[in-house]
N, C-alpha and C. Protein backbone atom coordinates (compact mmCIF):
# COMPACT_ATOMS: atom_id res chain seq x y z
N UNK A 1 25.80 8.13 17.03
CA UNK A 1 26.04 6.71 17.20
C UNK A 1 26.03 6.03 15.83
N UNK A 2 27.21 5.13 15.49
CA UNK A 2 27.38 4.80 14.33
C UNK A 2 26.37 3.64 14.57
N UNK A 3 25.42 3.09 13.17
CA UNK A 3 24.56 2.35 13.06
C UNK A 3 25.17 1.12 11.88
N UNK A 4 25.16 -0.11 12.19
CA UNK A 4 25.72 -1.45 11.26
C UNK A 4 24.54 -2.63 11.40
N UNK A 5 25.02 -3.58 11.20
CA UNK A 5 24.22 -4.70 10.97
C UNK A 5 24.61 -5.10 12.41
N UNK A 6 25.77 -4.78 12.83
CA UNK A 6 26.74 -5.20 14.23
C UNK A 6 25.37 -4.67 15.68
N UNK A 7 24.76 -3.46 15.28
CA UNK A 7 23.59 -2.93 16.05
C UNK A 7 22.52 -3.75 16.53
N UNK A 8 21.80 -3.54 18.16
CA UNK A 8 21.40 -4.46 18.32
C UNK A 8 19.60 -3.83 16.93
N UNK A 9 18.79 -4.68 17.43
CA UNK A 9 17.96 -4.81 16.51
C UNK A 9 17.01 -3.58 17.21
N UNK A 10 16.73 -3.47 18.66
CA UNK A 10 16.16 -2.55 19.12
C UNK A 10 16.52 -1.37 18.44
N UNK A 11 17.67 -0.86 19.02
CA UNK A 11 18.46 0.40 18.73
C UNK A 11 17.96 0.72 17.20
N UNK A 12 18.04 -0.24 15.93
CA UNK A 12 17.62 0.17 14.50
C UNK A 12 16.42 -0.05 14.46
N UNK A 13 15.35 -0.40 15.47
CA UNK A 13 13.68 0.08 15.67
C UNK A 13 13.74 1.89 15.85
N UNK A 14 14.46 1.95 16.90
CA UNK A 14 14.39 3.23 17.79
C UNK A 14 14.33 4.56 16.91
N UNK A 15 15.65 3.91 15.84
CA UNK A 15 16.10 5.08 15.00
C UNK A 15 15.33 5.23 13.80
N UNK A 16 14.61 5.78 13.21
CA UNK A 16 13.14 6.29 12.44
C UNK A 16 14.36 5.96 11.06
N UNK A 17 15.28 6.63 10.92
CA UNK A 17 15.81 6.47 9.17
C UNK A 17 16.25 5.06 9.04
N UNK A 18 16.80 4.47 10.73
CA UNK A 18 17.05 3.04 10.21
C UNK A 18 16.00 2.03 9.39
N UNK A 19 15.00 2.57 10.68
CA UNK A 19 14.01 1.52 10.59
C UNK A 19 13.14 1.71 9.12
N UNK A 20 13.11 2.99 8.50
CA UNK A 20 12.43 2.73 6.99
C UNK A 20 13.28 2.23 6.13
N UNK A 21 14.63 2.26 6.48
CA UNK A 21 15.93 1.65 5.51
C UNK A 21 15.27 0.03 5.61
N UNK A 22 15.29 -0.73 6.61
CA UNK A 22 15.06 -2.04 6.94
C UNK A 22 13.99 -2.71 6.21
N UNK A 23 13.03 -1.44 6.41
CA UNK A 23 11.67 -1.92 5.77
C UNK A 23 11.55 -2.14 4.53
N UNK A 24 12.15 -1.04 3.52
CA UNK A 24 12.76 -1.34 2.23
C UNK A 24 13.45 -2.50 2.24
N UNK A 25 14.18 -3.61 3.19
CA UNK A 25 15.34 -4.33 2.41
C UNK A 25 14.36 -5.60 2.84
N UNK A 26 13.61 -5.57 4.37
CA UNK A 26 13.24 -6.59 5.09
C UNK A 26 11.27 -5.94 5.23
N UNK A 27 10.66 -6.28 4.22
CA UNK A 27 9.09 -5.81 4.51
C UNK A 27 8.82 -6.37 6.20
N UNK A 28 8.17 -5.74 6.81
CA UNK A 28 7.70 -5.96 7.85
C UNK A 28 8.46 -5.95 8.88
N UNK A 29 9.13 -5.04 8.98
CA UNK A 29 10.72 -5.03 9.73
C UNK A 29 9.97 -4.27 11.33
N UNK A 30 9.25 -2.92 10.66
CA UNK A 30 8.19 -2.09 11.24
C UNK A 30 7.36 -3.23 11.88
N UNK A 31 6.43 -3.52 11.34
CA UNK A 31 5.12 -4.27 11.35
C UNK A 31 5.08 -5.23 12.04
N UNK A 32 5.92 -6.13 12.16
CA UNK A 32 5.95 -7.54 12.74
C UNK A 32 5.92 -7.78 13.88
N UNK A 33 4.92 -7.94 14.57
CA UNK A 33 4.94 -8.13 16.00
C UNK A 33 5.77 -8.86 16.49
N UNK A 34 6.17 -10.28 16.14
CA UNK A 34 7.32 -11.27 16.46
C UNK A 34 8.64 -10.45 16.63
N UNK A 35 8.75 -9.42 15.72
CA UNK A 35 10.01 -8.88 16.00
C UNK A 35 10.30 -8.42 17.72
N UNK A 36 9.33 -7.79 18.39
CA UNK A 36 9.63 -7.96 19.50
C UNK A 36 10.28 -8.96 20.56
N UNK A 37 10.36 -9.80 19.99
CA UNK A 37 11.16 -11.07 20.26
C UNK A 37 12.34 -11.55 20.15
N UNK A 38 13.04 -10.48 19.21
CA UNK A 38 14.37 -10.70 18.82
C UNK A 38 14.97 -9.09 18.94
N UNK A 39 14.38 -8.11 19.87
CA UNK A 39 15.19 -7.03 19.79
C UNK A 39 16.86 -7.32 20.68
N UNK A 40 16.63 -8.19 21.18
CA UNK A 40 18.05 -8.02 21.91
C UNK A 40 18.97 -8.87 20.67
N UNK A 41 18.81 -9.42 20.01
CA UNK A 41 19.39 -9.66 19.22
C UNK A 41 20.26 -8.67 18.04
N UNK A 42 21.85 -8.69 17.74
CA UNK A 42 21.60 -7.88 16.58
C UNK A 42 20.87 -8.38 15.32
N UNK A 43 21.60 -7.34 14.07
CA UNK A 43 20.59 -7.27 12.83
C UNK A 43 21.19 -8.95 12.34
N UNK A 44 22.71 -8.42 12.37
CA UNK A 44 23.45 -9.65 11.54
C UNK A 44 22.94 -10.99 12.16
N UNK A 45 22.87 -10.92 13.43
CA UNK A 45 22.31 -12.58 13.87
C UNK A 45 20.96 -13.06 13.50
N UNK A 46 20.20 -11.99 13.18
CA UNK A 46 18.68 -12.34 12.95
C UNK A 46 18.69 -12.11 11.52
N UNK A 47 19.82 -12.02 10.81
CA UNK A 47 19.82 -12.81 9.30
C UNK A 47 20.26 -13.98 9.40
N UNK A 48 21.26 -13.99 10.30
CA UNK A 48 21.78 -15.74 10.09
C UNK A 48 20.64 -16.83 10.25
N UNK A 49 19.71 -16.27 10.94
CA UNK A 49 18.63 -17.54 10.00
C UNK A 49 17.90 -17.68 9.35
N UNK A 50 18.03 -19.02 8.65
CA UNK A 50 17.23 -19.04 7.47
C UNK A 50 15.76 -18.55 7.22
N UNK A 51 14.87 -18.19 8.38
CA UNK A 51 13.33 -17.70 7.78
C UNK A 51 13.78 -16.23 7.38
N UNK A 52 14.93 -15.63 8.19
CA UNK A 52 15.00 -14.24 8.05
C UNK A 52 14.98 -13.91 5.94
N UNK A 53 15.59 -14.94 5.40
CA UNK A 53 15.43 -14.86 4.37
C UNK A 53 16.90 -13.86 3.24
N UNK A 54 18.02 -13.29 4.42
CA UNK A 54 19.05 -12.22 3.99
C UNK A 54 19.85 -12.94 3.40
N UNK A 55 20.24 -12.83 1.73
CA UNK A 55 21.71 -13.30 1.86
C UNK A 55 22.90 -12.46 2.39
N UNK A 56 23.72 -13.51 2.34
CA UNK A 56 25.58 -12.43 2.53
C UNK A 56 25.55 -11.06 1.92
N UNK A 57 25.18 -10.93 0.49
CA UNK A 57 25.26 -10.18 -0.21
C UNK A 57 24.35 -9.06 0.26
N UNK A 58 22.71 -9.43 0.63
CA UNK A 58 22.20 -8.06 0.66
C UNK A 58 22.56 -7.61 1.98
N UNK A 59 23.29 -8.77 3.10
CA UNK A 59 23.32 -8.08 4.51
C UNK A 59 24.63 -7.38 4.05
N UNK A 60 25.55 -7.68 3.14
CA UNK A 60 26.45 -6.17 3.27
C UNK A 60 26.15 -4.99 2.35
N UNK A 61 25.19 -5.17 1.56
CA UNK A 61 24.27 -4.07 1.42
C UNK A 61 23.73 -3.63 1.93
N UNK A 62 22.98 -3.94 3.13
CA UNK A 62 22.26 -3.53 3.95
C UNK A 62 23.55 -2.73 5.12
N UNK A 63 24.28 -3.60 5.06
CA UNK A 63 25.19 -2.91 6.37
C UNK A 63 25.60 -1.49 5.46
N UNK A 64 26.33 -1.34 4.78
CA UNK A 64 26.46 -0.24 3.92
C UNK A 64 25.97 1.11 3.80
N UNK A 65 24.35 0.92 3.47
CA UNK A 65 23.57 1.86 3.82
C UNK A 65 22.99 2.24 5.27
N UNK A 66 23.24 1.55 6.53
CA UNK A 66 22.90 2.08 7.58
C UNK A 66 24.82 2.35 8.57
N UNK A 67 25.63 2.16 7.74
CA UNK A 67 26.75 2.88 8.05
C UNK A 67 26.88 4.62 7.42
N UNK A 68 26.24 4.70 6.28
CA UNK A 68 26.04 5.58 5.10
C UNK A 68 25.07 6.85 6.14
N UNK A 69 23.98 6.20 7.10
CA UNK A 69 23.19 7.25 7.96
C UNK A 69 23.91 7.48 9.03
N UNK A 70 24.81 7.28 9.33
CA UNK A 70 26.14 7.67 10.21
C UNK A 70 26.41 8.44 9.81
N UNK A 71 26.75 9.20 8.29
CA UNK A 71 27.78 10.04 8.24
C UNK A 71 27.38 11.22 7.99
């Protein structure tokens, strides 16, 4: 299963290489209990807001490298 920012947020919990990728870009990606709150959400929508803290730039860095554990 190809993995993007397009993924819901669960699915890149589920997956162990996503989720230490995340943690590197987003500390507490793991950790955050609140995140349970936004798994139905994807990645890209839970940058679009502002506490998430992502710019444009690192979310297509970020998309990049969890297209990159796809291959």
């Amino acid at each position: 299963m190809a993995l993007s920012v397009d993924s819901k947020v669960k699915e890149l919990m589920k997956n162990e290489a996503a989720a230490e990728l995340l943690e590197k870009f987003a500390p507490g990606f793991k950790t955050n209990p609140q995140m349970k709150l936004v798994q139905a959400l994807t990645f890209r929508k839970l940058c679009s807001f502002p506490q998430a803290g992502i710019s444009a730039e690192k979310l297509e860095e970020i998309d990049a490298a969890l297209r990159a554990l796809g291959e």
